[in-house]
C-alpha atoms as a PDB file:
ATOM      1  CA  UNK A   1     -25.074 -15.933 -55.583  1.00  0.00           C
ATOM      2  CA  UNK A   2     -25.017 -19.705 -56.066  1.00  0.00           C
ATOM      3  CA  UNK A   3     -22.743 -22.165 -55.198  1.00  0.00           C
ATOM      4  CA  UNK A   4     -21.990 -25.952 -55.983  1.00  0.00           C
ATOM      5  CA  UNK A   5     -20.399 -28.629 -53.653  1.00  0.00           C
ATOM      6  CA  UNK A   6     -17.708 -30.878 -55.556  1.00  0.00           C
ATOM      7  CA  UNK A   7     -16.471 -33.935 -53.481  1.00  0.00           C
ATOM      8  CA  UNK A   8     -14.120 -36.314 -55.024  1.00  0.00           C
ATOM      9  CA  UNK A   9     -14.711 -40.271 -54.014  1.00  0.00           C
ATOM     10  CA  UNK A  10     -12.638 -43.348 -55.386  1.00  0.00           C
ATOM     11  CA  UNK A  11     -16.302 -45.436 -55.848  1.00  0.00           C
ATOM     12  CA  UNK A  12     -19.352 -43.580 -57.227  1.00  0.00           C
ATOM     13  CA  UNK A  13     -21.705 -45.892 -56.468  1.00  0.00           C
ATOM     14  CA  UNK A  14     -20.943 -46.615 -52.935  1.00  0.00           C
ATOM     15  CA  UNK A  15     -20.545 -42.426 -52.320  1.00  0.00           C
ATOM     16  CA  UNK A  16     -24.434 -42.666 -53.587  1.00  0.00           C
ATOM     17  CA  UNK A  17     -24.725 -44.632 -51.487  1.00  0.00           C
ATOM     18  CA  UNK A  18     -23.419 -43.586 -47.800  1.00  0.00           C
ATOM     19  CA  UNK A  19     -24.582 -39.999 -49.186  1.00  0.00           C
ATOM     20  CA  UNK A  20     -28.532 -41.609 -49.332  1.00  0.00           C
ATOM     21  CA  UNK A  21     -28.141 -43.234 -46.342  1.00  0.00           C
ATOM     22  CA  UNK A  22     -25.693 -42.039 -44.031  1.00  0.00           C
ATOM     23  CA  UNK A  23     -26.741 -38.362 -44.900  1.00  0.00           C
ATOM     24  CA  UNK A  24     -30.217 -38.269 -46.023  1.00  0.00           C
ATOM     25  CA  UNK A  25     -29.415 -37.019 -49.335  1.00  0.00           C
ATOM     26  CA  UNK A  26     -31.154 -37.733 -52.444  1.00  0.00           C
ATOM     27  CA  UNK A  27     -29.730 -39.004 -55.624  1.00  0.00           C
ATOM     28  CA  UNK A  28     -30.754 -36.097 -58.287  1.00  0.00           C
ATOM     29  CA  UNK A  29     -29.363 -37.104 -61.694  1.00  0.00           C
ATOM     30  CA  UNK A  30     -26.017 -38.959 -63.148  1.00  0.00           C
ATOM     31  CA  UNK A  31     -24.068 -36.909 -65.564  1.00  0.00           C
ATOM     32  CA  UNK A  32     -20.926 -37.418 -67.661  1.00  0.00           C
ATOM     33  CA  UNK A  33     -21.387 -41.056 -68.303  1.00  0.00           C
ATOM     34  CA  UNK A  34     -22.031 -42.221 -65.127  1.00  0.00           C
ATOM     35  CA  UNK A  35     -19.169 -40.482 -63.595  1.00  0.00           C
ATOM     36  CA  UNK A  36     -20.845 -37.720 -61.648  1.00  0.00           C
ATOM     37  CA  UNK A  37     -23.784 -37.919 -59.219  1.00  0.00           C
ATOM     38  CA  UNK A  38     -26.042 -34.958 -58.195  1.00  0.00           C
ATOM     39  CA  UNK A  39     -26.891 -34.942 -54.679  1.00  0.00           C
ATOM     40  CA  UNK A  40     -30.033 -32.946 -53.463  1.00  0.00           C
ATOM     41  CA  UNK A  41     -31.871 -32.218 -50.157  1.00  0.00           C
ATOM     42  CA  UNK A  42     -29.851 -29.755 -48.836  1.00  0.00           C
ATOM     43  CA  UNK A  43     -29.342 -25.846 -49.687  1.00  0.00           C
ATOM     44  CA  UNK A  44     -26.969 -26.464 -52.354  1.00  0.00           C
ATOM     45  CA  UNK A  45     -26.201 -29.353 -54.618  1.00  0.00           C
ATOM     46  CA  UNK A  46     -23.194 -32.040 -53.759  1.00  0.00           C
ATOM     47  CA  UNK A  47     -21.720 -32.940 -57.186  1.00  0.00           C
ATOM     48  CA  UNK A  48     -19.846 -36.837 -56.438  1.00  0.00           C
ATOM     49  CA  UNK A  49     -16.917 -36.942 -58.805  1.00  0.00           C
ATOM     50  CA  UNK A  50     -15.494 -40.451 -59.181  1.00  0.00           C
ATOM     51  CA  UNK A  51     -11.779 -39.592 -59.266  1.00  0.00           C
ATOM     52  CA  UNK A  52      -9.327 -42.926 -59.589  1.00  0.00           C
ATOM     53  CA  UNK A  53      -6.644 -43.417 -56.018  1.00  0.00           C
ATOM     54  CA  UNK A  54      -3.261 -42.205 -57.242  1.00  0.00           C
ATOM     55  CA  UNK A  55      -4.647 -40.110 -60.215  1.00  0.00           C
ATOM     56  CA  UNK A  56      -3.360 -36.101 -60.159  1.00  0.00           C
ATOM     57  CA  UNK A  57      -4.863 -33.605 -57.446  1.00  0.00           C
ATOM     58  CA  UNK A  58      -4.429 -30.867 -59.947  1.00  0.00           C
ATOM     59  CA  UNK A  59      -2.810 -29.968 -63.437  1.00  0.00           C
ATOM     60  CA  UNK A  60       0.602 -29.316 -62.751  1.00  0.00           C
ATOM     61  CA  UNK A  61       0.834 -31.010 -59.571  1.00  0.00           C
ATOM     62  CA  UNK A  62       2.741 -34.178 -58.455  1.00  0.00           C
ATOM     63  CA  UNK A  63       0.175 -34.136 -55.310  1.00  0.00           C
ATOM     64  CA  UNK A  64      -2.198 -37.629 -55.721  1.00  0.00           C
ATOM     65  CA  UNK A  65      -5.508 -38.300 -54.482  1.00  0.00           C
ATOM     66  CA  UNK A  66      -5.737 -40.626 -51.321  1.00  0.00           C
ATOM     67  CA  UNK A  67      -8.267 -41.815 -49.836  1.00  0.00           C
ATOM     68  CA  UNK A  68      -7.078 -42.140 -46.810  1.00  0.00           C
ATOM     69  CA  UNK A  69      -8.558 -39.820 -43.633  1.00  0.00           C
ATOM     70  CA  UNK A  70      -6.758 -36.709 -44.896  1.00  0.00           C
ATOM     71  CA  UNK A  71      -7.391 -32.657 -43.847  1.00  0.00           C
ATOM     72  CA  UNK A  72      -8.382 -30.044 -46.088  1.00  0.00           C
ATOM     73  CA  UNK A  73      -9.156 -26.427 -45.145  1.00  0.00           C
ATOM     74  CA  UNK A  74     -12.722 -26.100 -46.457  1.00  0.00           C
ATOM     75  CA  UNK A  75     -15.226 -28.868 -45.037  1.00  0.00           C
ATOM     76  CA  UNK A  76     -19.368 -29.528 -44.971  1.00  0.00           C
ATOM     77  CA  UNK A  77     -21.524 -29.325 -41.722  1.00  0.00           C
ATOM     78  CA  UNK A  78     -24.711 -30.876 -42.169  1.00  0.00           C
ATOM     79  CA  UNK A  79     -27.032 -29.431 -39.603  1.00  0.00           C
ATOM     80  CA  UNK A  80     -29.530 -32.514 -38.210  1.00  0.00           C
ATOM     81  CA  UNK A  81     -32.300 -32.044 -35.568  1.00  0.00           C
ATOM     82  CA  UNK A  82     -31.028 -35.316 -32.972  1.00  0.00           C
ATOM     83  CA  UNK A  83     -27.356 -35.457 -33.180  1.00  0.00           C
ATOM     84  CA  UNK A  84     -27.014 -38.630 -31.759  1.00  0.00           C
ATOM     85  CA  UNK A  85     -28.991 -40.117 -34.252  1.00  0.00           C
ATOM     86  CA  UNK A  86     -27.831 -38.518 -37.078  1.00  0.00           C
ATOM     87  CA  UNK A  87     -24.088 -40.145 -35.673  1.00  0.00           C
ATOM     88  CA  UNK A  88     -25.268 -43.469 -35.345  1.00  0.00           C
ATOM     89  CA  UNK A  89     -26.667 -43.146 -39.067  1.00  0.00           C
ATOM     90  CA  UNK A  90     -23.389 -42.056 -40.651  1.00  0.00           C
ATOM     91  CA  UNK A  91     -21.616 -44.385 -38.982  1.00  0.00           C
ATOM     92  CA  UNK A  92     -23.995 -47.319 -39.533  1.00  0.00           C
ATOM     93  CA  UNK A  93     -23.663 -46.243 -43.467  1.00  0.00           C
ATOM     94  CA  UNK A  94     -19.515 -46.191 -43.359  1.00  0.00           C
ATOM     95  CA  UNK A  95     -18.546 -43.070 -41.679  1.00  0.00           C
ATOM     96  CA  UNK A  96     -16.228 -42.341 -38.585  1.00  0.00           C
ATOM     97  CA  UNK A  97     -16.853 -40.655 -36.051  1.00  0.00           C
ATOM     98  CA  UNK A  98     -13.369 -38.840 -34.821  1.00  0.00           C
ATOM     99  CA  UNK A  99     -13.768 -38.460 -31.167  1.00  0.00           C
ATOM    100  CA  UNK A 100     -16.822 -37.635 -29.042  1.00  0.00           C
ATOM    101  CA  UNK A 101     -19.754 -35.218 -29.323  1.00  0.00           C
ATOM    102  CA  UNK A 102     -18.570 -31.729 -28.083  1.00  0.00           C
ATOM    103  CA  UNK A 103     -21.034 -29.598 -26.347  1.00  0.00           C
ATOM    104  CA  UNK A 104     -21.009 -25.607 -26.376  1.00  0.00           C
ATOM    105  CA  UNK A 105     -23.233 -22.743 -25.549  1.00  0.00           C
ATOM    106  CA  UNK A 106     -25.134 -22.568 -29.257  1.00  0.00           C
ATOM    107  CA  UNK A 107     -25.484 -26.446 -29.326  1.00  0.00           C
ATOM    108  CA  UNK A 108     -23.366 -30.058 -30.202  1.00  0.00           C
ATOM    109  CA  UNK A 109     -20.592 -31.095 -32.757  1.00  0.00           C
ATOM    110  CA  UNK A 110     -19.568 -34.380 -34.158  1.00  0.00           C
ATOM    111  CA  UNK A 111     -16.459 -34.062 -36.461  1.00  0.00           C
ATOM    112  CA  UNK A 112     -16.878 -37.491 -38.624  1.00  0.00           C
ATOM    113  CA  UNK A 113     -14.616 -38.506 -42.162  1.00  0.00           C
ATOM    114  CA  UNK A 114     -16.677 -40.331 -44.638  1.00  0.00           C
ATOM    115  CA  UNK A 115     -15.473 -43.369 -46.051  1.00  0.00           C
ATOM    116  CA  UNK A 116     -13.656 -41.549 -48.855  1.00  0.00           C
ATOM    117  CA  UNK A 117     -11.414 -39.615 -46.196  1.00  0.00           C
ATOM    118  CA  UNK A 118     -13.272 -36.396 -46.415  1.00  0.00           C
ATOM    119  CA  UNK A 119     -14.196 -34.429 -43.036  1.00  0.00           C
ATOM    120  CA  UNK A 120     -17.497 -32.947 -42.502  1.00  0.00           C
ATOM    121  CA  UNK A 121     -19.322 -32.266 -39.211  1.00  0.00           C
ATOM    122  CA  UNK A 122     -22.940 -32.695 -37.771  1.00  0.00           C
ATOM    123  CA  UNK A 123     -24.251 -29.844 -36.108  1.00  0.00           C
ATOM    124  CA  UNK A 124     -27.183 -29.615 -33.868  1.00  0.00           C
ATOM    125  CA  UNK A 125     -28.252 -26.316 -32.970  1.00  0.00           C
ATOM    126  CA  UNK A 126     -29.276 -25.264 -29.036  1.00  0.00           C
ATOM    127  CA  UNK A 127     -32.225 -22.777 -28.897  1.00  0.00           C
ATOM    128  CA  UNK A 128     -30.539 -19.772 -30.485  1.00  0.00           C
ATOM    129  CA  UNK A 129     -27.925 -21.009 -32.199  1.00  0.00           C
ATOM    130  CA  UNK A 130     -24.943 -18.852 -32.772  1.00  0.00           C
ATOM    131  CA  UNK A 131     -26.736 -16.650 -30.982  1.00  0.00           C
ATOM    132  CA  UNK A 132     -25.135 -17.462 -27.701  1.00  0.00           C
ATOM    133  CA  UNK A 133     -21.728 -16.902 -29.154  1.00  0.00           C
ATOM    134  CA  UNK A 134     -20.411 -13.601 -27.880  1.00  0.00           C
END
């Protein structure tokens, strides 16, 4: 099975761009008239969908997009090598980091937001990983 990645951001370009740098991602391809970015350098693609503030979450819906730090069940951890520097990096390229690095048995956690409002966490694996999780 594959999968694909869809994150809605108000401003393509500048999702390209904290993506690049704040992520290490790699800008694959533009699709449907510049409104779409394919991200690559990770196990699956990240689609960026430029989605206007205010429009309609979903058919049907009065729910509207907001940018704004907001929750959602389903989130992205990006696993990095040096935690630390992988924070300073997001955060240097827009991101926020939402309290301080957590350590546990099968390694560290930052939970961050990107500038768009979605969560995602950095993971940095300990010698064994999940391994140590009983």
């Amino acid at each position: 099975m594959q999968f694909m990645v869809n994150i809605d951001v108000k401003e393509l370009g500048k999702a390209i761009s904290f993506y690049e740098s704040g992520l290490g991602l790699q800008l694959s391809r533009r699709l449907f008239g510049d409104t779409v970015a394919e991200m690559g350098g990770g196990p699956a693609p990240i689609y960026l969908i430029e989605q206007p503030e205010a429009s309609a979450a979903a058919p049907g819906t009065s729910h509207q997009r907001d940018y704004k730090r907001h929750w959602t069940p389903v989130h992205l951890d990006f696993i990095v090598e040096d935690i630390d520097v992988a924070v300073k990096q997001a955060v240097s390229a827009g991101a926020s980091q939402e309290g301080e690095i957590k350590t546990y048995a099968w390694g560290r956690l930052a939970t961050m937001s990107d500038p768009f409002g979605n969560g995602f966490c950095l993971l940095a694996f300990a010698e064994g990983g999940y391994g140590h999780v009983e």
